[in-house]
Protein backbone atom coordinates (compact mmCIF):
# COMPACT_ATOMS: atom_id res chain seq x y z
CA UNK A 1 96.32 80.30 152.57
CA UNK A 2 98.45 81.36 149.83
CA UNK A 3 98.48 79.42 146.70
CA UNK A 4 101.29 78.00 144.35
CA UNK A 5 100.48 80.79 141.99
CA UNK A 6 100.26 83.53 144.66
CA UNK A 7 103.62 82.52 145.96
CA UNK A 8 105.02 82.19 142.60
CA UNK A 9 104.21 85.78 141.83
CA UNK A 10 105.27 87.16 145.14
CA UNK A 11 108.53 85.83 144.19
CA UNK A 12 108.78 86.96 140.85
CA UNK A 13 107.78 90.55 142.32
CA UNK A 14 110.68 90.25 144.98
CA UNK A 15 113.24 89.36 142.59
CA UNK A 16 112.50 92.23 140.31
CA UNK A 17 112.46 94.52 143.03
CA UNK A 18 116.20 93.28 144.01
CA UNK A 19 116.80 93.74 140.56
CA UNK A 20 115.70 97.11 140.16
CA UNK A 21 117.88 97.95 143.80
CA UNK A 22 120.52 96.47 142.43
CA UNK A 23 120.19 98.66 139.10
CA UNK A 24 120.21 101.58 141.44
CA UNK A 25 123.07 100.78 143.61
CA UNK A 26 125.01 100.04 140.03
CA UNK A 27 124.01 103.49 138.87
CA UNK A 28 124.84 105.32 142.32
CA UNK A 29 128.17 103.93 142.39
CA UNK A 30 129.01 104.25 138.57
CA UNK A 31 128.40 107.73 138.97
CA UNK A 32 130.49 108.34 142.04
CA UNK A 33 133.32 106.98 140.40
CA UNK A 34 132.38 109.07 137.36
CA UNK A 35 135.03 111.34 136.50
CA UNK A 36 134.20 115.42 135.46
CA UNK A 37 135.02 114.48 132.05
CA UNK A 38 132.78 111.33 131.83
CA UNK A 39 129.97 113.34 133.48
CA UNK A 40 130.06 115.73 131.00
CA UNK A 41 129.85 113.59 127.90
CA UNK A 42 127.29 111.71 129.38
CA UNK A 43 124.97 114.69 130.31
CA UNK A 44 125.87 116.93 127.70
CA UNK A 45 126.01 119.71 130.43
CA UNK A 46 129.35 122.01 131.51
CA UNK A 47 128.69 123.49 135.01
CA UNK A 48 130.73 126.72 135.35
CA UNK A 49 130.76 129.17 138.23
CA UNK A 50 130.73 132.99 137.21
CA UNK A 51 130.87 136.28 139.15
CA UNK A 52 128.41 139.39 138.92
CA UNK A 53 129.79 142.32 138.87
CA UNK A 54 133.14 141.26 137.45
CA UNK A 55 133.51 142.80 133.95
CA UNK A 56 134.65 142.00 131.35
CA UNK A 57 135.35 138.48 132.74
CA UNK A 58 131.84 137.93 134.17
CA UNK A 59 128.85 140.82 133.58
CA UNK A 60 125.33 139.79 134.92
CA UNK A 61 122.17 142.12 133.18
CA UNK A 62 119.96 142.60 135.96
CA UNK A 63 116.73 142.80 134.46
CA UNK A 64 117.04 139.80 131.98
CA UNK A 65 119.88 137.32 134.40
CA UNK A 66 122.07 137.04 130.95
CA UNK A 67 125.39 136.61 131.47
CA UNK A 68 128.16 137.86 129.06
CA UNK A 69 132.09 138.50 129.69
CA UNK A 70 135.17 136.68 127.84
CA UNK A 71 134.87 133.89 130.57
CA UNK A 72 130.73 133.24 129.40
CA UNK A 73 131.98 133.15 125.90
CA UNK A 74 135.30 130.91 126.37
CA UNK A 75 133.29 128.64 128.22
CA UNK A 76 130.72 128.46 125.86
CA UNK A 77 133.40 127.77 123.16
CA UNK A 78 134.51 124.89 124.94
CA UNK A 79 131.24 123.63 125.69
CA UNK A 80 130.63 123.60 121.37
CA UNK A 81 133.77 121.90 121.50
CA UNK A 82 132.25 119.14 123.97
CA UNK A 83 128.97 118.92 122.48
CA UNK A 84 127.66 120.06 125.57
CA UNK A 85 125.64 123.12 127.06
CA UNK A 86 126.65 125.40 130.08
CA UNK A 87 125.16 125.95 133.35
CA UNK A 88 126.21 128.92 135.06
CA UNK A 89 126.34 128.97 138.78
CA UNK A 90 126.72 132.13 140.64
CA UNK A 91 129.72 131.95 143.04
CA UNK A 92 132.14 134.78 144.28
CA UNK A 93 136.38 134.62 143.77
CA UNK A 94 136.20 133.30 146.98
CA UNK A 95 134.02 130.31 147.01
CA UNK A 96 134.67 129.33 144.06
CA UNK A 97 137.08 127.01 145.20
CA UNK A 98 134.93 125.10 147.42
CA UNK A 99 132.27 124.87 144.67
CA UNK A 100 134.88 122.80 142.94
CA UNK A 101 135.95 120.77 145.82
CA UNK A 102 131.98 120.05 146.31
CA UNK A 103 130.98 119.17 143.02
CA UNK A 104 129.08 121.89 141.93
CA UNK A 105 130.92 123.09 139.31
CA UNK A 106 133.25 121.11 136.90
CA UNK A 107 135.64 124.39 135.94
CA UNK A 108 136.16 128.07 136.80
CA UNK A 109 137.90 130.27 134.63
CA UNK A 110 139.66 133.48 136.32
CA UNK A 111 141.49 131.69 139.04
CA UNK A 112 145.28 132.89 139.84
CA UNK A 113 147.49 130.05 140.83
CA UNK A 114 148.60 130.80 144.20
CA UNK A 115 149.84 128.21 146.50
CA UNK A 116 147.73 127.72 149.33
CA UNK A 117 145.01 126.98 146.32
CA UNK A 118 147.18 124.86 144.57
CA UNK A 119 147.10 122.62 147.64
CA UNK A 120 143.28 121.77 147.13
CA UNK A 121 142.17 122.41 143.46
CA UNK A 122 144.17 122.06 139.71
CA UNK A 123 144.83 124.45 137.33
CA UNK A 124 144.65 124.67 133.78
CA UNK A 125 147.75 126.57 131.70
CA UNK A 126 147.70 130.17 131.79
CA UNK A 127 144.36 131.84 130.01
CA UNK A 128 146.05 135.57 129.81
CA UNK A 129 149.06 137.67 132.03
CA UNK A 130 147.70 140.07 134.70
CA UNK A 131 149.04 142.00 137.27
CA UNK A 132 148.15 142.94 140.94
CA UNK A 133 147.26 146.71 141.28
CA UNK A 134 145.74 149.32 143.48
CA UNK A 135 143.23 151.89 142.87
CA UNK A 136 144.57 154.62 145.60
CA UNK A 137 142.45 157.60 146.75
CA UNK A 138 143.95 160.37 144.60
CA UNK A 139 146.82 161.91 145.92
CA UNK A 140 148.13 159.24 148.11
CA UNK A 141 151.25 159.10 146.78
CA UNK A 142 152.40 155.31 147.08
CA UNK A 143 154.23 153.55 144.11
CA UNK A 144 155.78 150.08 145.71
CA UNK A 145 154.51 147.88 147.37
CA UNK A 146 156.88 148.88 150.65
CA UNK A 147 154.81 152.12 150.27
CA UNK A 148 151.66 150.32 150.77
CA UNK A 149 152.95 148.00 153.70
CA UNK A 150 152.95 150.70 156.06
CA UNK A 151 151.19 151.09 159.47
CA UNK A 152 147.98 153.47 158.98
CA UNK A 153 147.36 152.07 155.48
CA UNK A 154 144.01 150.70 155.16
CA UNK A 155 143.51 147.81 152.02
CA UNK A 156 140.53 146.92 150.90
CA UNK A 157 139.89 143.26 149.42
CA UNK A 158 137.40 140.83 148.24
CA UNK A 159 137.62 137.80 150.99
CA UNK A 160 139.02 134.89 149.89
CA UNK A 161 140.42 136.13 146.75
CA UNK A 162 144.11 136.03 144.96
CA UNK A 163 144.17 139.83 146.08
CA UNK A 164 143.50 139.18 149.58
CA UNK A 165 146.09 136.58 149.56
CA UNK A 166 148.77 138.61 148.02
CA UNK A 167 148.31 141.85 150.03
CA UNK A 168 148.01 139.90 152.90
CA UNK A 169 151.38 138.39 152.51
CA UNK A 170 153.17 141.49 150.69
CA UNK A 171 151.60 144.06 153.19
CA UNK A 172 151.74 142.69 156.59
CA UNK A 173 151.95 145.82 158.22
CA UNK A 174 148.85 147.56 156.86
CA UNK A 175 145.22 146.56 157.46
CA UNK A 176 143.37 144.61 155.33
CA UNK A 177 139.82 145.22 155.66
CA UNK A 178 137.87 141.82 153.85
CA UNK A 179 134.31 142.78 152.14
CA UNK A 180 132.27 140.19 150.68
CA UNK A 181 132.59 141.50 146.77
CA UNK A 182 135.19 143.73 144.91
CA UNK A 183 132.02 147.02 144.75
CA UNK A 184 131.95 146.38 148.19
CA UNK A 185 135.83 146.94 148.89
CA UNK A 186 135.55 149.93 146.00
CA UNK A 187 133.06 151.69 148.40
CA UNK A 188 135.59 151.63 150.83
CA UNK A 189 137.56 153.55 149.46
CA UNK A 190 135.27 155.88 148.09
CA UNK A 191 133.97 156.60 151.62
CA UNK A 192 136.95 157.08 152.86
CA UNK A 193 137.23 153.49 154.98
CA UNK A 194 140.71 152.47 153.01
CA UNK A 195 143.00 154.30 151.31
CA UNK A 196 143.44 152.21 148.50
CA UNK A 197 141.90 148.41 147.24
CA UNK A 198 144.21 146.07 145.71
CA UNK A 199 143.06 144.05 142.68
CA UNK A 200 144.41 142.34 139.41
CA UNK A 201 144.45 145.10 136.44
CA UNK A 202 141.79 143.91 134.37
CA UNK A 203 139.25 144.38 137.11
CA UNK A 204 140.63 147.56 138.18
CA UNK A 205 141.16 148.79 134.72
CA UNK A 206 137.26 148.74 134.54
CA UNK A 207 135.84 149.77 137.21
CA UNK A 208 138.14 152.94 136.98
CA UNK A 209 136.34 153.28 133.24
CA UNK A 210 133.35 152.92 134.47
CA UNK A 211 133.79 155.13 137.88
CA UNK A 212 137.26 157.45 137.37
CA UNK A 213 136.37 159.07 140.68
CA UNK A 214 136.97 156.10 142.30
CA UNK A 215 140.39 156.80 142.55
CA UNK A 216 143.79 156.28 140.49
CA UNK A 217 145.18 153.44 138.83
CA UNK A 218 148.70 152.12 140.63
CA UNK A 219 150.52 148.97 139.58
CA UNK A 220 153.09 148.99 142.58
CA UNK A 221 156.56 147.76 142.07
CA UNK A 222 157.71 145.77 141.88
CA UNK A 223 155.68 144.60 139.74
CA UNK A 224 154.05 141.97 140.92
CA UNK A 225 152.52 139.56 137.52
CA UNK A 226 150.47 136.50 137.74
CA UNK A 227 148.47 134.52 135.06
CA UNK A 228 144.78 133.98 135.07
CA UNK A 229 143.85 130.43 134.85
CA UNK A 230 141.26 127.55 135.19
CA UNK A 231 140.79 125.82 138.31
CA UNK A 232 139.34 122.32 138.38
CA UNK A 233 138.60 119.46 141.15
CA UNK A 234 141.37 117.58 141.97
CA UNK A 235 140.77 114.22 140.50
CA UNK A 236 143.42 111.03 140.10
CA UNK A 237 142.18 111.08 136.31
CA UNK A 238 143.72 113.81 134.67
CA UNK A 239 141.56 113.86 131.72
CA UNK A 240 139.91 116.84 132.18
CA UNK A 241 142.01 119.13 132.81
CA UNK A 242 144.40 117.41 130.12
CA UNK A 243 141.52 118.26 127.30
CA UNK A 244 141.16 121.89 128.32
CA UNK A 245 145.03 122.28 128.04
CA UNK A 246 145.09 121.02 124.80
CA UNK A 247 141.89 123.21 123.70
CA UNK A 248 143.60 126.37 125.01
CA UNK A 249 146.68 125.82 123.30
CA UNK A 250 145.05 124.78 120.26
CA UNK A 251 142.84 127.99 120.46
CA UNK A 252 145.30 130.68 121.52
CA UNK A 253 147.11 129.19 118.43
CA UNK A 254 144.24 130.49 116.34
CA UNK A 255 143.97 133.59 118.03
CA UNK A 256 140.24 132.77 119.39
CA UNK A 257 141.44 133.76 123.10
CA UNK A 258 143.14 136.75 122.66
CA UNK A 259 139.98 137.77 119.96
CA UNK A 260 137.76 136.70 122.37
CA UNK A 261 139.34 139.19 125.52
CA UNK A 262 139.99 142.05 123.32
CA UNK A 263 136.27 142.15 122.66
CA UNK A 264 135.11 141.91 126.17
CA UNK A 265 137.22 144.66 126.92
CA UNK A 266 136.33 146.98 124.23
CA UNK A 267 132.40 146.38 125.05
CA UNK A 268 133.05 147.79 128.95
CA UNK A 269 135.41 150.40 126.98
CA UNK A 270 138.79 149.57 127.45
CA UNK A 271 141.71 149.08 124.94
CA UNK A 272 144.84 147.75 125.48
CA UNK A 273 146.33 151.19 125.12
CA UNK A 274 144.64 151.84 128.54
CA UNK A 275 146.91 149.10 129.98
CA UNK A 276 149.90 150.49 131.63
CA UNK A 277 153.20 150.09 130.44
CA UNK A 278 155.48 147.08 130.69
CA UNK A 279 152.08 144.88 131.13
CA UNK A 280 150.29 142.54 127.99
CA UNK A 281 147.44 140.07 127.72
C-alpha cells in the first residue's frame, strides 16, 4: 500500500520530471528558431567551410591539419570582431552550398554569385573582382570563348562549381568533363584527357606558379568578370548577412581586405604584376 508520503513524493518527482521535459522542449524549439546570428553570440563559435588545395584562398598543411589562406584569416578577423572562435569544416566549391542549406556551416567565403545559387543561398557584397580563365595545353591556340565552344574541345571542371556553371553555359558545344576537385581537373589536362580547365584567375594564377608545365594562362574574351563573395543560409532575418556587409565595407575602408589578399598571394608567390592586364583585385 502506498502511503500519503510515498504518494506525495511520487508526485513531486513527476512534476519535476514534466518540468525538466518541458525545459527541454523550450530549449529545442528556442534553438530552432535561433537565427545564425543569435547562434553565434550565444556559442561564441563561427562555423566556416574551407577548401584544401585551394591557395591562397584556402591552403591545408598536411602534416599538422593548419589551415591558412586570405579566407582563414578574413574569417578569423570577423570572428575577433564577434567575440567568437572559428570552426573550420572541410567542404569542396561544390557542396558548399548544401552545407549552408543544412546547417553546418553559418558562412563561406569564395562563392561567385551565379543565379541558379542565388535561388537557394544569400550572398554577402563583393569580397574582391575575379575573372573566369583557362589554363590551355600549350600551343592550343584559343583566345575567346567561341574558340573554346567548339566540338572536339575537352574542359575540365571542378563539379558543382561557378566554373562548371559558366563553361557549361558559355561552351555548350565542347565537353565538359566534371572531376571531384580543381588538381583533379589539372591532371586532366596534364595527361592529355582535356585540352584546357577553366577556372577563376586567382586559382589558376597559382597553380600555374606552382606547376608552369601545367599549361598557359588564357583569360578568354570576352572577358568574362565576376566577384567573389560570401554565401550564407537563406534566413527571413537578415541580420547576419546585414553585419558582415557592414564589416566588409567598414574593413575594405581600412584597407584590411585588400592587405589581407595581397599577402596570401605573395606567400604562394604571386604579385599582382602576375595578373593579366585589364583585371584588379
Amino acid at each position: 500500500m502506498v502511503s500519503r508520503r510515498d504518494l506525495s513524493s511520487l508526485l513531486a518527482a513527476g512534476t519535476a520530471a514534466m518540468a525538466g521535459a518541458s525545459f527541454v522542449g523550450q530549449a529545442q524549439a528556442q534553438s530552432a528558431n535561433e537565427t545564425a546570428f543569435e547562434r553565434i553570440r550565444r556559442t561564441k563559435k563561427l562555423r566556416i567551410g574551407a577548401v584544401a588545395g585551394a591557395a591562397p584562398y584556402y591552403m591545408k598543411d598536411v602534416a599538422t591539419g593548419k589551415w591558412s589562406g586570405f579566407y582563414i584569416d578574413l574569417s578569423q578577423a570577423l570572428a575577433e570582431e564577434l567575440e567568437a572562435q572559428i570552426e573550420i569544416t572541410e567542404t569542396t566549391w561544390g557542396n558548399s552550398v548544401l552545407d549552408l542549406q543544412s546547417n553546418k556551416i553559418d558562412i563561406f567565403f569564395g562563392l561567385n554569385p551565379t543565379p541558379k545559387r542565388a535561388l537557394v543561398v544569400d550572398f554577402s557584397v563583393p569580397v574582391f573582382n575575379n575573372a573566369f580563365t583557362m589554363i590551355a595545353k600549350k600551343g592550343l591556340g584559343k583566345k575567346t570563348w567561341d574558340d573554346f565552344n567548339a566540338a572536339g574541345v575537352r574542359i575540365a571542371v571542378d563539379a558543382g562549381s561557378s566554373q562548371d556553371q559558366v563553361a557549361t553555359r558559355l561552351c555548350p558545344k565542347a565537353q565538359i568533363l566534371r572531376f571531384k576537385t580543381t588538381d583533379e581537373a589539372a591532371a586532366a589536362v596534364m595527361t592529355g584527357r582535356a585540352e584546357a580547365q577553366c577556372i577563376v584567375m586567382m586559382l589558376s594564377l597559382t597553380m600555374l606558379k606552382k606547376n608552369p608545365s601545367l599549361g598557359e594562362l588564357v583569360v578568354p574574351t570576352p572577358t568574362f568578370a565576376t566577384t567573389s563573395n560570401a554565401g550564407f543560409r537563406r534566413e527571413t532575418d537578415k541580420t547576419w548577412r546585414d553585419f558582415v556587409n557592414t564589416w566588409l565595407e567598414f574593413n575594405r575602408g581600412l584597407g584590411l581586405i585588400r592587405s589581407v589578399i595581397i599577402r596570401n598571394m605573395e606567400s604562394v608567390g604571386i604579385t599582382e604584376a602576375d595578373m593579366p592586364a585589364g583585371i584588379t583585385l
